[in-house]
Protein backbone atom coordinates (compact mmCIF):
# COMPACT_ATOMS: atom_id res chain seq x y z
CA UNK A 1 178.31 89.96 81.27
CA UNK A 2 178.76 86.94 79.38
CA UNK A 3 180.83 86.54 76.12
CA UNK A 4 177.78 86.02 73.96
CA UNK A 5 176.23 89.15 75.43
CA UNK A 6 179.36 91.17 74.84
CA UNK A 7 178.91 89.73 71.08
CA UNK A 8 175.88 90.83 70.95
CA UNK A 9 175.84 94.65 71.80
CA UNK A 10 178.48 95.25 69.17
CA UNK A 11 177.86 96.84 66.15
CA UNK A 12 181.02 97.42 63.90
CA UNK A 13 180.73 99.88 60.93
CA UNK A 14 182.08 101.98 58.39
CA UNK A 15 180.64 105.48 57.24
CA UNK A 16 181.26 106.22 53.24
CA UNK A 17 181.11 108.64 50.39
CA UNK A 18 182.08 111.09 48.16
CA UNK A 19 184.28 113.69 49.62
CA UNK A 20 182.44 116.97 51.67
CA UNK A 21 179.16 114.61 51.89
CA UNK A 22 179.29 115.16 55.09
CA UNK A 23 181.09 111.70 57.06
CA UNK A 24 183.23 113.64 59.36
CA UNK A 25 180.54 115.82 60.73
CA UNK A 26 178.17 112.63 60.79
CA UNK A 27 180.92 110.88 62.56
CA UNK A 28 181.33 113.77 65.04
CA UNK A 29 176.99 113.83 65.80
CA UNK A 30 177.15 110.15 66.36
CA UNK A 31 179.94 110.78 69.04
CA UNK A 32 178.09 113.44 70.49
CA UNK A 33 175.15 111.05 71.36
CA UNK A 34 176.66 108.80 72.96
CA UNK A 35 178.48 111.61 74.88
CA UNK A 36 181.77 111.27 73.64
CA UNK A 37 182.62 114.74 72.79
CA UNK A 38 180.74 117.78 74.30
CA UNK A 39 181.00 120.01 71.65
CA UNK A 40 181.40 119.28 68.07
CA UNK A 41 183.48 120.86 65.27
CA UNK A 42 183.02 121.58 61.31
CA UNK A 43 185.88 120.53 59.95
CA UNK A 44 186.15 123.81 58.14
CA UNK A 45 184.48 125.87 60.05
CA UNK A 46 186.93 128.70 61.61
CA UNK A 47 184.41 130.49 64.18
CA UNK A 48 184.50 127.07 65.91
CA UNK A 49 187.47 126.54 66.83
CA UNK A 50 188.17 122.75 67.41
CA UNK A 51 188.87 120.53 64.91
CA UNK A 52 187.17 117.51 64.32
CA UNK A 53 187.76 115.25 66.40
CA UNK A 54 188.09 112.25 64.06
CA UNK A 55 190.88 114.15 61.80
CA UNK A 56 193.99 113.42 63.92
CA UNK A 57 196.46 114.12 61.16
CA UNK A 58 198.05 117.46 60.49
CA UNK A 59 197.38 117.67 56.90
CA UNK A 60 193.97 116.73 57.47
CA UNK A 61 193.22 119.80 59.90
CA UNK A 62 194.60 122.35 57.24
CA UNK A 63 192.37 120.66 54.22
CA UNK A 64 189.26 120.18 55.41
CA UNK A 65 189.59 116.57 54.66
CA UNK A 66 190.07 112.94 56.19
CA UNK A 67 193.26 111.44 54.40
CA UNK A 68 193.03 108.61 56.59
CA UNK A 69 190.71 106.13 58.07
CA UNK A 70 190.50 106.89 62.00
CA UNK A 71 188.72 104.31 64.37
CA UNK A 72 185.84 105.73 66.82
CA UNK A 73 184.36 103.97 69.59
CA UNK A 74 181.34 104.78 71.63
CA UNK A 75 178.40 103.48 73.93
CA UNK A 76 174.91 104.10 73.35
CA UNK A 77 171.66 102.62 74.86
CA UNK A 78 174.44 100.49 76.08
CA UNK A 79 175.17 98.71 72.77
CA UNK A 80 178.84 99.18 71.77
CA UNK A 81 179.88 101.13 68.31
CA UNK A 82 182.72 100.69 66.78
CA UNK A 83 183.02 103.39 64.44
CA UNK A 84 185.30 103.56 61.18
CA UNK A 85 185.19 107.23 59.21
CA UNK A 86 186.64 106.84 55.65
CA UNK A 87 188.25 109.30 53.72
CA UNK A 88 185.55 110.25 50.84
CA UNK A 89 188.84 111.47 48.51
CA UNK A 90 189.79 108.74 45.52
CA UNK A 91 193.53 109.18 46.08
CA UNK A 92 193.35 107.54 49.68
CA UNK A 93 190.03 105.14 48.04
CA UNK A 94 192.92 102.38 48.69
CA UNK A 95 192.84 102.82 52.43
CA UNK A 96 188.40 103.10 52.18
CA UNK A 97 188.63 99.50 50.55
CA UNK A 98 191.17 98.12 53.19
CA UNK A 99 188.91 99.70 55.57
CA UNK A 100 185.88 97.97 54.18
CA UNK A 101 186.90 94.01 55.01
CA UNK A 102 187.00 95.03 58.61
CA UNK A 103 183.43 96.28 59.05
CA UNK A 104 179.72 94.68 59.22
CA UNK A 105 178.11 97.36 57.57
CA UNK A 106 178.05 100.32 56.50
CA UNK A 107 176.20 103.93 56.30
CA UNK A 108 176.62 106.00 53.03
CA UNK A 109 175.79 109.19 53.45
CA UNK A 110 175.09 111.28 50.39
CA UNK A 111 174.69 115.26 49.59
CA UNK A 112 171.43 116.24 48.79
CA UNK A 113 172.44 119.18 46.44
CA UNK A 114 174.88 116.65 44.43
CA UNK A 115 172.93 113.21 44.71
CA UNK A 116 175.16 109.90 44.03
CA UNK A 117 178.51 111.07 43.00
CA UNK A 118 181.49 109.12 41.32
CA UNK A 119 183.23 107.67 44.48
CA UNK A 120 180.48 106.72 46.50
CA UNK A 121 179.40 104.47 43.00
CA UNK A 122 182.42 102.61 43.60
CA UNK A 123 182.48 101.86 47.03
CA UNK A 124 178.86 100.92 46.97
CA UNK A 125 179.59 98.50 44.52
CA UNK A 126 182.28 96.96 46.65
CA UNK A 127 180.25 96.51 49.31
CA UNK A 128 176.98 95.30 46.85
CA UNK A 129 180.16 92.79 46.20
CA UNK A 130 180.42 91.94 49.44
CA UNK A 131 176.83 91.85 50.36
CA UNK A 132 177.59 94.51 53.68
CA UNK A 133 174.23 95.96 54.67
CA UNK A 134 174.08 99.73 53.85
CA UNK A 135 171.98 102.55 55.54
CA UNK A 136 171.74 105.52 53.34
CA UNK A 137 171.66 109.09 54.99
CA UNK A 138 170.88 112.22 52.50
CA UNK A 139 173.04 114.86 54.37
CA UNK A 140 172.49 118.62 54.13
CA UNK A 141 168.51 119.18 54.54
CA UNK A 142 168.62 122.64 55.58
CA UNK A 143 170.62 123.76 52.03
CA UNK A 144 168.45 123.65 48.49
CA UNK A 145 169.05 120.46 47.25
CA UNK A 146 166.81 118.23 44.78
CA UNK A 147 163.50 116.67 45.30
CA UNK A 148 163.37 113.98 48.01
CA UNK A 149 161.64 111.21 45.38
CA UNK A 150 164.41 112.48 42.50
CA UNK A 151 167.36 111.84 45.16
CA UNK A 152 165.58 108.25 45.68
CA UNK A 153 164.75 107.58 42.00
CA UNK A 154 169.09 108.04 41.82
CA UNK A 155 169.78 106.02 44.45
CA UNK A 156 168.42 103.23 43.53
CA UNK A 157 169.29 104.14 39.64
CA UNK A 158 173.11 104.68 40.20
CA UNK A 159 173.88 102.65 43.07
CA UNK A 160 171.65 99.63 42.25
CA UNK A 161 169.89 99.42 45.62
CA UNK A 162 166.67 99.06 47.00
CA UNK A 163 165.61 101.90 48.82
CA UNK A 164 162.95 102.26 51.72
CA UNK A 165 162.44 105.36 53.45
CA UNK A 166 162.48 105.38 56.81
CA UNK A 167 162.57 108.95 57.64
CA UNK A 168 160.83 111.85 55.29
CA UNK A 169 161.29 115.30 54.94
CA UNK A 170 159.03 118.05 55.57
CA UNK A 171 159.94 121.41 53.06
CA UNK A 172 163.84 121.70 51.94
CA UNK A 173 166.25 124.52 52.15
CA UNK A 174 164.63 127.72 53.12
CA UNK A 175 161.22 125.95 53.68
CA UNK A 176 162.84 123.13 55.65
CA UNK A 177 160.17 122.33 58.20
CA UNK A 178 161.58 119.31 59.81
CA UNK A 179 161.76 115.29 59.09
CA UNK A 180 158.78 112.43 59.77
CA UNK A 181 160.29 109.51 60.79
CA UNK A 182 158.23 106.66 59.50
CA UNK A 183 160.14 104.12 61.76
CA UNK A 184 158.85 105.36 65.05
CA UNK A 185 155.99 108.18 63.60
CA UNK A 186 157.07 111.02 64.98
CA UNK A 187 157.49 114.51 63.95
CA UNK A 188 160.82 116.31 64.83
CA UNK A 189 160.90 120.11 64.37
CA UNK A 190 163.32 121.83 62.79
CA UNK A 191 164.82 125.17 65.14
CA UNK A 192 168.01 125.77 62.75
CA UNK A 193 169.76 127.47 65.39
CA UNK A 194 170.92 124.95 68.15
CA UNK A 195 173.54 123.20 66.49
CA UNK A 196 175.26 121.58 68.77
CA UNK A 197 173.00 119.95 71.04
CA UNK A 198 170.89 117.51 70.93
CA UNK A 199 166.90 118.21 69.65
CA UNK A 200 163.30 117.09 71.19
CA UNK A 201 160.90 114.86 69.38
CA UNK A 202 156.83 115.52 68.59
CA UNK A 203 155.20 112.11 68.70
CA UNK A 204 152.63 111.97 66.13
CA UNK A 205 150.66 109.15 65.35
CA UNK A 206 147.70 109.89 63.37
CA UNK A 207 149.06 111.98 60.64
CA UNK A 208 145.23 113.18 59.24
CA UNK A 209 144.94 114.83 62.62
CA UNK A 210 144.44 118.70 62.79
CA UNK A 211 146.92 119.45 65.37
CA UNK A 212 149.31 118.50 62.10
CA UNK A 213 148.25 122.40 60.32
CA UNK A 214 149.14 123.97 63.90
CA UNK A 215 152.40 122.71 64.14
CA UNK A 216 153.59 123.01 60.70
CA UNK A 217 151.31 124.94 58.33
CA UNK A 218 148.57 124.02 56.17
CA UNK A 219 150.57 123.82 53.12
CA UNK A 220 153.36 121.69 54.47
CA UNK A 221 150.79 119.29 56.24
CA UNK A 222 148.87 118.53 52.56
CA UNK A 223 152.04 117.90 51.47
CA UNK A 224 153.80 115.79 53.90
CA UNK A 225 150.03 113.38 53.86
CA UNK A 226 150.68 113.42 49.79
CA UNK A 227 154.58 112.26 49.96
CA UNK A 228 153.64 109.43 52.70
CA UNK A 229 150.71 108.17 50.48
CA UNK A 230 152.58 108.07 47.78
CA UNK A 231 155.30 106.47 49.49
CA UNK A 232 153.60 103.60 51.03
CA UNK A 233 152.19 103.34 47.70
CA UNK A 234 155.46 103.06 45.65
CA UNK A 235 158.18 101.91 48.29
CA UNK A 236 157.95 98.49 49.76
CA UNK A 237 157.45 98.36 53.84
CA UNK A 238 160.58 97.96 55.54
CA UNK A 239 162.19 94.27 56.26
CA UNK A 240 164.85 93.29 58.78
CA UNK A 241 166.04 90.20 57.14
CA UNK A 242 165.95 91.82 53.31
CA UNK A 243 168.04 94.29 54.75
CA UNK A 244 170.84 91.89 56.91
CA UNK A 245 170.84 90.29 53.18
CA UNK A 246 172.22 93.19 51.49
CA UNK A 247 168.70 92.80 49.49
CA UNK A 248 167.19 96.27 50.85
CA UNK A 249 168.65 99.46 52.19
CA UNK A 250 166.97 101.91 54.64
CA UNK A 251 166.63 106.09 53.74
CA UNK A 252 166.82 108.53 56.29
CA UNK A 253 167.11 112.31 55.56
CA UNK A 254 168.66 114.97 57.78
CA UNK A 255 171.63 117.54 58.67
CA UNK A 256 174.40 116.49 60.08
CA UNK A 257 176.43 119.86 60.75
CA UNK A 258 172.46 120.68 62.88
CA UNK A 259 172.34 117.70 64.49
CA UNK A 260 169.26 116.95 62.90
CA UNK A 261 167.53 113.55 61.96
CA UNK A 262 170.98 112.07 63.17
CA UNK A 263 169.07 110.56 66.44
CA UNK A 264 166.70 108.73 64.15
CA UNK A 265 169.51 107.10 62.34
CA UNK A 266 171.56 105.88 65.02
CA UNK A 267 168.30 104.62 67.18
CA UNK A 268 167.06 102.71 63.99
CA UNK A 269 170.93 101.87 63.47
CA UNK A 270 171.41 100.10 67.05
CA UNK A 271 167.96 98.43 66.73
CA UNK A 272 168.37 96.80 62.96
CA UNK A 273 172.42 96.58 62.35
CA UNK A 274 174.31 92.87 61.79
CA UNK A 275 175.63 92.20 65.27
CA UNK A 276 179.60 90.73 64.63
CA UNK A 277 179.50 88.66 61.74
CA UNK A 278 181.86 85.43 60.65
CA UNK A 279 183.95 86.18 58.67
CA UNK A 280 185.85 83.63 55.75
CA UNK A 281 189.30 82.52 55.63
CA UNK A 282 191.39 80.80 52.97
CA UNK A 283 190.81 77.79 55.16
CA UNK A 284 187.41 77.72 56.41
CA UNK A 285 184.49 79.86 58.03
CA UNK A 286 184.97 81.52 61.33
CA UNK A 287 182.58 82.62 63.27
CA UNK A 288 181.82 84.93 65.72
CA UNK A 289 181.14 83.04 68.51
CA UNK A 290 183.91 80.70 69.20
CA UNK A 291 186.17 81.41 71.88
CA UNK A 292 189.34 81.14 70.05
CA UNK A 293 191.02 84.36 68.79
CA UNK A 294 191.37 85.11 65.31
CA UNK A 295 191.77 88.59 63.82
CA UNK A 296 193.76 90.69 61.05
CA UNK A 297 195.22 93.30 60.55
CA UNK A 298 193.48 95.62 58.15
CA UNK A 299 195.76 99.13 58.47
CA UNK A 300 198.62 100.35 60.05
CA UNK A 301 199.05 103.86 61.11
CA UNK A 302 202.28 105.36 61.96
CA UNK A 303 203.18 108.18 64.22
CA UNK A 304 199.57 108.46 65.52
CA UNK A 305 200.98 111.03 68.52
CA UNK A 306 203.81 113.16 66.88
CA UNK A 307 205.62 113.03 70.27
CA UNK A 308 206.23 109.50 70.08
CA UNK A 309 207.65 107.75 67.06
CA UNK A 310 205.47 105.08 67.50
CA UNK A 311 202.82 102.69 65.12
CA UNK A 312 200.10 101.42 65.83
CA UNK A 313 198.47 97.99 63.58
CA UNK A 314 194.80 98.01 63.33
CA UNK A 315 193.38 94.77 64.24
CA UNK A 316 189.72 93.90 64.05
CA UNK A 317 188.66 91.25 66.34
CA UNK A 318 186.82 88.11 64.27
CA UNK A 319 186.37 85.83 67.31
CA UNK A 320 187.61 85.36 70.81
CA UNK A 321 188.47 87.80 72.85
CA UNK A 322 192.05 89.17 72.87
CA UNK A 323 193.66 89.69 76.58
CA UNK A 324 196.73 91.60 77.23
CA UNK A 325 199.95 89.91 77.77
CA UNK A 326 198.67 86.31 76.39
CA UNK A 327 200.36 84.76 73.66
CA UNK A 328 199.16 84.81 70.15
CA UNK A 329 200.13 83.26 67.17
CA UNK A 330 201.65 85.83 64.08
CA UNK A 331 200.48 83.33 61.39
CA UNK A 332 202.73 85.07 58.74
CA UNK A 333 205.97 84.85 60.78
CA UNK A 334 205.20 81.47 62.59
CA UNK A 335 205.94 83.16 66.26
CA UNK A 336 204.37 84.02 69.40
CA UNK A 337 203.70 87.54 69.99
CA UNK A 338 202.68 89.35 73.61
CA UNK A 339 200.93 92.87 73.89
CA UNK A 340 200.80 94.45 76.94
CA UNK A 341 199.67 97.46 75.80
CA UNK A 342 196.77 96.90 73.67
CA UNK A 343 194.58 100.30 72.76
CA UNK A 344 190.85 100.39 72.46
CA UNK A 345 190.02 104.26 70.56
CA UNK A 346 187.60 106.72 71.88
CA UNK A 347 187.62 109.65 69.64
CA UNK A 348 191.26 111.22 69.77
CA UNK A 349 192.02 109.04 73.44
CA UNK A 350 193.52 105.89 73.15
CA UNK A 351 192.95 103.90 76.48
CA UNK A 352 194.82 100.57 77.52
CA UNK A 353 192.53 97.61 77.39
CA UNK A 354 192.64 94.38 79.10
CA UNK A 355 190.15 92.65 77.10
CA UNK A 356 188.09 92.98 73.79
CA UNK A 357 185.71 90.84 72.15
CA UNK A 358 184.59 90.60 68.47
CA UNK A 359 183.44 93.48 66.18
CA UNK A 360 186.30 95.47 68.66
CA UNK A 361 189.47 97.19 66.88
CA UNK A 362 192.40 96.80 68.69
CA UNK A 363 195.59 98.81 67.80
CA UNK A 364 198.60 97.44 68.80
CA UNK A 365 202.32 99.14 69.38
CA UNK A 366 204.29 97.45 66.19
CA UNK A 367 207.85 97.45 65.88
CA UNK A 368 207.91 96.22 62.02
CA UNK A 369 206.60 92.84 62.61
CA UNK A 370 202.93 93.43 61.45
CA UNK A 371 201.79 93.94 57.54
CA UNK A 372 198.36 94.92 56.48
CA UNK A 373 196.51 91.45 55.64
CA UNK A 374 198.39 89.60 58.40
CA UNK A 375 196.77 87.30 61.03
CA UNK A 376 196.32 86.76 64.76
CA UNK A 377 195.68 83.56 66.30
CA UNK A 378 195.98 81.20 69.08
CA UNK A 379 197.55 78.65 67.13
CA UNK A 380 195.60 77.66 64.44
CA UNK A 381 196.72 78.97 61.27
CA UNK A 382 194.54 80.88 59.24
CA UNK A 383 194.73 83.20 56.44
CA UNK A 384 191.98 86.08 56.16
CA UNK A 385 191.46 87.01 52.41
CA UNK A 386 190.34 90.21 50.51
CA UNK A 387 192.60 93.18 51.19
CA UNK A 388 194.23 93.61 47.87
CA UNK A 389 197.38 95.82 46.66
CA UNK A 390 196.56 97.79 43.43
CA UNK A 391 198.41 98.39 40.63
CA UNK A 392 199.51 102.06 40.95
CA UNK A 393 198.62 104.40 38.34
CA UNK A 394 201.05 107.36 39.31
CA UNK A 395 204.74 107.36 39.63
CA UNK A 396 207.61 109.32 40.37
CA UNK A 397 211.02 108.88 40.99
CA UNK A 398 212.26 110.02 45.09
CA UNK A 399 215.23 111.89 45.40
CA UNK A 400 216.82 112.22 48.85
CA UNK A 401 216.78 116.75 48.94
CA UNK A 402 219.13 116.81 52.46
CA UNK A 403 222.21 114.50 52.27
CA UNK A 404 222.78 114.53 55.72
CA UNK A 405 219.17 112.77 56.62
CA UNK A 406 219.63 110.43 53.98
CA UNK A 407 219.14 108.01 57.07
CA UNK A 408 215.96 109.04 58.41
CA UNK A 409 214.71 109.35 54.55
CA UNK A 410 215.17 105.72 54.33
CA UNK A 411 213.25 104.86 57.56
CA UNK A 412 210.46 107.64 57.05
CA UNK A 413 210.25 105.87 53.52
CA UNK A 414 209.81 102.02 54.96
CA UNK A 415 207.81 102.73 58.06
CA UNK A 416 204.75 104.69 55.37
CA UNK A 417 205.55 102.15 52.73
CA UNK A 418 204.65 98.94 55.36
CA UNK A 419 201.63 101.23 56.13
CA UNK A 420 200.46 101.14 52.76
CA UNK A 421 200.50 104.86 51.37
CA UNK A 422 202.16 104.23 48.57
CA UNK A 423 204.45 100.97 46.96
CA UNK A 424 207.79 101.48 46.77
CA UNK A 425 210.00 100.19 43.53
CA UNK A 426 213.47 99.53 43.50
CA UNK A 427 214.83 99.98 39.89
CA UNK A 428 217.49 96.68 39.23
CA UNK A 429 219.23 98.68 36.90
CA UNK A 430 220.37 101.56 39.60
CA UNK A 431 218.67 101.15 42.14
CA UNK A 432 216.86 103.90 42.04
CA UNK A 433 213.57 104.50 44.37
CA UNK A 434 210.53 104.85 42.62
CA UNK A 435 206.87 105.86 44.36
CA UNK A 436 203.97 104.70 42.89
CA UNK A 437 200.44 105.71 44.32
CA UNK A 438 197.14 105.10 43.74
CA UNK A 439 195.95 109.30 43.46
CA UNK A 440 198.72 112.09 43.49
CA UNK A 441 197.65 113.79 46.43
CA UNK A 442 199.16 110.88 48.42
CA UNK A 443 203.09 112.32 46.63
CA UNK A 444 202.31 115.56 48.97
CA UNK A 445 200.90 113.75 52.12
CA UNK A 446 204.35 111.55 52.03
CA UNK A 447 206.61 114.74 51.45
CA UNK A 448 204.77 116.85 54.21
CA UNK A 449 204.85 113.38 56.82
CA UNK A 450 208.82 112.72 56.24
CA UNK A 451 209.81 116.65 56.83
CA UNK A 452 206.90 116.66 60.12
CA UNK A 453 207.58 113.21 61.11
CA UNK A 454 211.06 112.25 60.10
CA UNK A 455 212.82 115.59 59.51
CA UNK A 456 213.53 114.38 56.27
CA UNK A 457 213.30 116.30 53.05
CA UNK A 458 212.80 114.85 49.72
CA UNK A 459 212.25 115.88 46.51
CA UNK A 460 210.22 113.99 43.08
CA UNK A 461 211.25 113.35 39.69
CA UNK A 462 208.82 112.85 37.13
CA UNK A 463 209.11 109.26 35.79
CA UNK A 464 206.68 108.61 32.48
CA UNK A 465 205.26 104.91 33.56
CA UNK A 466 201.75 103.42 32.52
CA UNK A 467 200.97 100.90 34.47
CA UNK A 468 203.08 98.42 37.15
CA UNK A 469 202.77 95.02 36.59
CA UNK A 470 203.82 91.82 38.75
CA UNK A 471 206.08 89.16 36.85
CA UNK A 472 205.13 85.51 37.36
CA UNK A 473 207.15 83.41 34.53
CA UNK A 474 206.02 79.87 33.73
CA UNK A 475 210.40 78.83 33.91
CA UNK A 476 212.32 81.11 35.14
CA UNK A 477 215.26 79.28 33.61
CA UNK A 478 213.73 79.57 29.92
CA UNK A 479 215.44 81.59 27.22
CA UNK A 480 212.63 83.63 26.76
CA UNK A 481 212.10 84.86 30.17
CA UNK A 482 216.11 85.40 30.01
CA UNK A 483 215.61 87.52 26.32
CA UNK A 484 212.60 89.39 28.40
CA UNK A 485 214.86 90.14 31.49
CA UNK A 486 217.49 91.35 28.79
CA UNK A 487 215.53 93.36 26.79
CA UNK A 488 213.01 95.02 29.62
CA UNK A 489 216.30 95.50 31.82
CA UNK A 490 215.31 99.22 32.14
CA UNK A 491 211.63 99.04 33.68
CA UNK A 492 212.46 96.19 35.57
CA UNK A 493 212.15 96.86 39.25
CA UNK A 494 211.58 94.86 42.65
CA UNK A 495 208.80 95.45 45.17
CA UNK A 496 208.50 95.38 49.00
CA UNK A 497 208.50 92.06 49.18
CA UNK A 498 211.76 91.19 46.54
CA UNK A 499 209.15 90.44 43.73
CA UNK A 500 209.60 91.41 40.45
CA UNK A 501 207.83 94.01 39.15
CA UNK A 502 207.96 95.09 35.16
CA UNK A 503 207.27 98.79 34.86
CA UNK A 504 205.39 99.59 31.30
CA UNK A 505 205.63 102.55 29.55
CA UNK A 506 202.29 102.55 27.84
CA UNK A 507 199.56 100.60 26.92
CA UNK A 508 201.28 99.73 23.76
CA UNK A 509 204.08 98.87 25.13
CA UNK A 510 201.91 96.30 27.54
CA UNK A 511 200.38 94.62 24.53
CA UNK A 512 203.93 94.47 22.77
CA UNK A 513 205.19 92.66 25.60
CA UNK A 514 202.57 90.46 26.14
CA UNK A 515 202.18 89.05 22.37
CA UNK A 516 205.99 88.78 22.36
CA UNK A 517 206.94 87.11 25.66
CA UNK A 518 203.09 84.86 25.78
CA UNK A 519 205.09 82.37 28.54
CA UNK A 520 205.87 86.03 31.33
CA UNK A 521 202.52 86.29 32.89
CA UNK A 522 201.94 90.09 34.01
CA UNK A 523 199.44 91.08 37.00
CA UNK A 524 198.29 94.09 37.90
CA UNK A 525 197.66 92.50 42.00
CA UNK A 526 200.64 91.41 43.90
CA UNK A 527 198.03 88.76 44.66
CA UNK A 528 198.13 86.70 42.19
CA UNK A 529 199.76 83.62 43.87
């Protein structure tokens, strides 16, 4: 098959929302179709008893939730789709945005009972920012939930999108019938009890037809010929391009944990989804189609198999094709790097690859060379923009809790730092070690991984900060940014990276600082050179 045909069938994209929407389970259906797993599992569900298959993390299996973004790959209709399941939760939103540079577009799936909840506002926004195509799915048909046109109204309301329904349901909850799918008009019955396999279709396409009362009922017929009048009346007719634009986004309606109206998705998916896209750099555009390899690294993942002590850096693919054991460029460090190992993920197996083309992730075995944000090339240098490090908005002083494993404390701490947890601080004063996070949860998913992957026990402190900000003075041999460094000498702290970081109390304090120093710039990005 030929490069630009292996371009082609690839379709790379994320799945968000607000946490217990339903993206595991959706995640798991869309596996089961293209016949990845045989058998799928609720993530809380007990009388099943596997796990999902996407939540590979301890802490994950005992909550019930994703904590981290897991890569899922899978052939269908032979096009290949490269999954990426977010976690919904806003402490780990950090690793959801990360996640978000790497994809083409992206399905947000939302709970019918709840309709558009806080989270999935703000990662629809990002990617309204980015212009990423969006398929919306309205999870959980077979509960009560709210009125079909309400749940649109909202959509497009909250989230400031366009909406067009492909897909339409027929009853709700108690009453739920099944769903029309106004893409390919055809009815699909609703048996509520095989929920793990895969349902049959009614074609259908003259909807005034009588045959209509026998299969569903008189009542539901009326009404299903009322809701698609009315909808072809209100809602525009579907367009490929408007959508690729970011301009329009696609509705389907189903349940995810019954397999249901999850076919319809992922058929109308494969057929209208971006293919690869380019992708900009600091120094120019890069598209899909050139043979050269370019790619980044957009998340690092340590201790992936508890029996190894191993980590794995995320790369997605922007052009080229990446071969094992070839030489590529590591932009940041100016060397030549090999892989002969490179893993291609399918569900919980990682398999050896020898080759993968754009729109593929590739994770590769890292020693402590790779950052998140860093670049892949062969030769030319390029710097791939957009995956920012936020100011954290929760901190707390780490204290080592087992002297003897001070050792291991230190690693555990540097290998989750570089994957981008949490930031580390390093008070000047002391030289203390401060934690800063984006959500608190993240404080207990640290402790739990250094006792379960380092055997290292540690314990917080409670340390009363507002905000941290990034120091860039204007002369760094000035008196005043000597009087500043005098004066702030007890929130000062360094970074990661040796930069300096100023550590504010409050907001008042902030201001203070600000009117009195005007020549210390603060930032709340490490970003900002």
């Amino acid at each position: 098959m030929s490069f630009k045909n292996q371009i082609q069938r690839r379709r790379t994209f994320g799945i968000i929302s607000h946490p217990d929407a339903g993206k595991t389970t959706l995640t798991e259906k869309l596996l089961l179709f293209g016949g990845a797993i045989q058998e799928a599992g609720a993530v809380k569900n007990n009388k099943i008893k596997k796990g999902a298959t996407s939540d590979f993390m301890e802490i994950e299996r005992q909550r019930g939730i994703s904590v981290a973004t897991s890569v899922l790959a899978f052939i269908y209709k032979d096009k290949k789709i490269n999954i990426l399941d977010t976690p919904g939760h806003k402490d780990f939103a950090e690793d959801t945005f990360r996640t978000l540079t790497a994809v083409d577009s992206v399905i947000v799936v939302i709970d019918v009972a709840k309709g558009v909840e806080e989270q999935t506002e703000k990662l629809v926004e990002v990617c309204r920012m980015r212009k990423i195509p969006m398929i919306v799915f309205i999870n959980k048909m077979d509960r009560e939930g709210r009125d079909a046109f309400d749940l649109l109204d909202e959509v497009e309301q909250k989230l400031g999108l366009k909406v067009v329904p492909l897909s339409f349901p027929i009853g709700m909850g108690y009453d739920f019938k099944g769903i029309y799918n106004i893409y390919e008009k055809n009815i699909n019955l609703f048996r509520g009890d095989n929920k793990k396999k895969i349902e049959d279709t009614i074609a259908f396409n003259d909807i005034e037809s009588p045959e209509l009362e026998k299969i569903i009922g008189e009542k539901a017929a009326n009404e299903l010929r009322d809701d698609l009048e009315l909808i072809s009346g209100v809602y525009p007719d579907f367009d490929k391009e408007l959508y690729l634009k970011a301009e329009q986004q696609p509705v389907f309606f189903g349940s995810a944990l019954n397999n249901f109206g999850v076919r319809e998705l992922l058929d109308c998916f494969i057929a209208i989804a971006p293919t690869p896209q380019p992708k900009m750099a600091e120094e120019r555009l890069v598209q899909a189609n050139e043979t050269e390899l370019s790619g980044f690294v957009f998340k690092i993942h340590a201790n992936m198999d508890p029996k190894h002590r191993d980590r794995l850096a995320f790369v997605k693919i922007v052009s080229g094709t990446f071969e094992k054991n070839k030489p590529y460029l590591h932009v940041r460090q100016g060397k030549k790097m090999k892989f002969s190992s490179p893993n291609a993920f399918f569900a919980e197996k990682k398999e050896i690859v020898d080759i993968s083309y754009p729109g593929d992730i590739v994770g590769l075995h890292d020693t402590g060379n790779f950052k998140i944000g860093d670049t892949l090339t062969e030769g030319e240098i390029l710097h791939y923009k957009g995956i920012p490090s936020f100011s954290p908005e929760h901190f707390r002083y780490i204290n080592n809790a087992d002297p003897l494993k001070s050792k291991q404390l230190n690693k555990g701490i540097d290998q989750l730092m570089d994957e981008g947890v949490a930031q580390l601080f390093t008070l000047e004063l002391n030289n203390r070690k401060i934690i800063g996070t984006v959500g608190a949860l993240q404080f207990e998913v640290i402790q739990y991984r250094l006792e379960h992957e380092y055997g290292a026990k540690c314990s917080y402190e409670n340390f009363p900060v507002y905000k941290a900000c990034w120091i860039e003075a204007k002369d760094p041999k000035s008196e005043e940014f000597k009087e500043f460094k005098r004066v702030k000498q007890k929130f000062l702290a360094k970074d990661k990276r040796k930069q300096l970081v100023f550590l504010a109390d409050s907001q008042f304090s902030l201001q203070m600082t600000q009117q009195k120093y005007p020549n210390v710039k603060l930032h709340f990005t490490s970003e900002f050179n």
